[in-house]
Protein backbone atom coordinates (compact mmCIF):
# COMPACT_ATOMS: atom_id res chain seq x y z
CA UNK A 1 -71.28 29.69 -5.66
CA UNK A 2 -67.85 31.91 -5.23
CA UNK A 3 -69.98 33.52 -2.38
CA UNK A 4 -70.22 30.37 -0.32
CA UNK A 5 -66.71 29.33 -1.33
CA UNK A 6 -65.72 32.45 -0.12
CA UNK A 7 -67.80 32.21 3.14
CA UNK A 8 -66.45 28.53 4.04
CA UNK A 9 -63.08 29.93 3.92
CA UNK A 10 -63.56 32.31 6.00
CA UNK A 11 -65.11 30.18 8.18
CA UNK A 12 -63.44 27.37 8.10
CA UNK A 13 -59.93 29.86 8.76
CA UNK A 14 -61.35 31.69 11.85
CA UNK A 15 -62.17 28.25 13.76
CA UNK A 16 -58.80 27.02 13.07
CA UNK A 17 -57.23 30.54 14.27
CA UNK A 18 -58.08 29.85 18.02
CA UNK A 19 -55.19 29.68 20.34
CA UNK A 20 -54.65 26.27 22.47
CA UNK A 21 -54.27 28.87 25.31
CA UNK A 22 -55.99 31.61 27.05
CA UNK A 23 -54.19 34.65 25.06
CA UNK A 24 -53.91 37.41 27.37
CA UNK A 25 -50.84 38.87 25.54
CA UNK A 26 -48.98 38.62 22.17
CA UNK A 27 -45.57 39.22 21.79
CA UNK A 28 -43.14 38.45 18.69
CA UNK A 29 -40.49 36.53 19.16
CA UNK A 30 -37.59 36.07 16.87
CA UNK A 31 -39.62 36.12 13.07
CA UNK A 32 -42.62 34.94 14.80
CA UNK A 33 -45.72 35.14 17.80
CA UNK A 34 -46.28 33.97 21.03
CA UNK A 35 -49.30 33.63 22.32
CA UNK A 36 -49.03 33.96 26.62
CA UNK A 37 -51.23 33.44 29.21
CA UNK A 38 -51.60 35.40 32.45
CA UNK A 39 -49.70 33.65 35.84
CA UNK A 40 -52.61 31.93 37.82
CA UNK A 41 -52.58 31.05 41.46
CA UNK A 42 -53.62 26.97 41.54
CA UNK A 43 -56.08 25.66 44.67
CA UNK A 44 -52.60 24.23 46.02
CA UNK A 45 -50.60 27.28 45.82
CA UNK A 46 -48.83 26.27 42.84
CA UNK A 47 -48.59 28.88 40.01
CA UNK A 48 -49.71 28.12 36.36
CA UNK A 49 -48.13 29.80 32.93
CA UNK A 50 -49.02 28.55 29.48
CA UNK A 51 -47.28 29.97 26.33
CA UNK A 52 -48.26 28.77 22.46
CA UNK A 53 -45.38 29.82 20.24
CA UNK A 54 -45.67 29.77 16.20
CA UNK A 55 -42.81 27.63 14.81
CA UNK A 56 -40.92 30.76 13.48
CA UNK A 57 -40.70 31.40 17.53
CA UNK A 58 -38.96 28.60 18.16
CA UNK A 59 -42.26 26.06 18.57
CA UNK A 60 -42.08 23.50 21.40
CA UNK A 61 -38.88 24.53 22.43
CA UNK A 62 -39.59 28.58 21.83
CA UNK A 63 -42.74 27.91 24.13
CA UNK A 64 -41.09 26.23 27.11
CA UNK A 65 -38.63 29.28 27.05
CA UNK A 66 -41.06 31.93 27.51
CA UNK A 67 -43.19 30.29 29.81
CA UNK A 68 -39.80 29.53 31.74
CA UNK A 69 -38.49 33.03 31.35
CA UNK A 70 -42.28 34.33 32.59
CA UNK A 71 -41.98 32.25 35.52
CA UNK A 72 -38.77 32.92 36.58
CA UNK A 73 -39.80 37.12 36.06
CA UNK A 74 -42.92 36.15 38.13
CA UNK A 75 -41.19 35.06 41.13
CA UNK A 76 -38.29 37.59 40.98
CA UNK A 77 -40.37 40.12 41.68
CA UNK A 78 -41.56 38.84 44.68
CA UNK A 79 -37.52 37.95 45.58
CA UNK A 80 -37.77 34.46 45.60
CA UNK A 81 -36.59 31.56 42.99
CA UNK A 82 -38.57 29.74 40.76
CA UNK A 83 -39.04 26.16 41.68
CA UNK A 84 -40.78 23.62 38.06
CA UNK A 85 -43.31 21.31 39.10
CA UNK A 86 -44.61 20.26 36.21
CA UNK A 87 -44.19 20.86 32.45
CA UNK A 88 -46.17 19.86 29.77
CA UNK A 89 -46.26 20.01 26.21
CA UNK A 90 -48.63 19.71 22.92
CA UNK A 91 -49.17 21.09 19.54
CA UNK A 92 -52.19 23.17 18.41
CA UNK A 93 -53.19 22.46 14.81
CA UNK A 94 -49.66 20.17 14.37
CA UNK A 95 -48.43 23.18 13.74
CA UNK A 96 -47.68 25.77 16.83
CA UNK A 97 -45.79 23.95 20.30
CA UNK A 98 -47.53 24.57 23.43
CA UNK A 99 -45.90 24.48 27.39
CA UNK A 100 -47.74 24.92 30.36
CA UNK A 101 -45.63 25.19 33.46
CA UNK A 102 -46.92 24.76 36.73
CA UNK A 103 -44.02 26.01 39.42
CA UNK A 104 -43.61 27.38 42.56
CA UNK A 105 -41.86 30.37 44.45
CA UNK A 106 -39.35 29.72 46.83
């Protein structure tokens, strides 16, 4: 019996774990993590950044921040401005905010 208990727990704690976005780096921000996906190229040329951030980084508000600030990195690089297209943004679990920003370089 404290076997299964034990075993649904675990279980049950790794499903909800996933990350609402393709995690291809974690960084802490403030008291807390951010979960950020790489910057993909879109069929029409626009560029795509999605960041989940715990609420201790700043949530909905934390995540629309870094994706902003990844963006904005992304294009300086190249020398050009970022341009928002789109932003959108969700909750994973209730609990963690979610942005993904599709933009442009100008």
């Amino acid at each position: 019996m404290k076997t299964s208990i034990i075993t649904t727990t675990i279980l049950i704690g790794s499903l909800l774990s996933g990350c609402a976005v393709q995690n291809d780096k974690t960084q802490f921000q403030g008291l807390g993590l951010t979960y950020q996906s790489d910057v993909k190229k879109l069929e029409n040329g626009d560029y795509l950044t999605e960041v989940e951030a715990a609420p201790a980084a700043g949530r909905i508000q934390g995540a629309i921040g870094t994706a902003t600030k990844k963006a904005s990195d992304f294009c300086r690089v190249q020398n050009k401005s970022m341009k928002e297209v789109k932003t959108e943004i969700d909750t994973h679990l209730l609990v963690n905010g979610v942005a993904r920003l599709t933009f442009k370089c100008i």
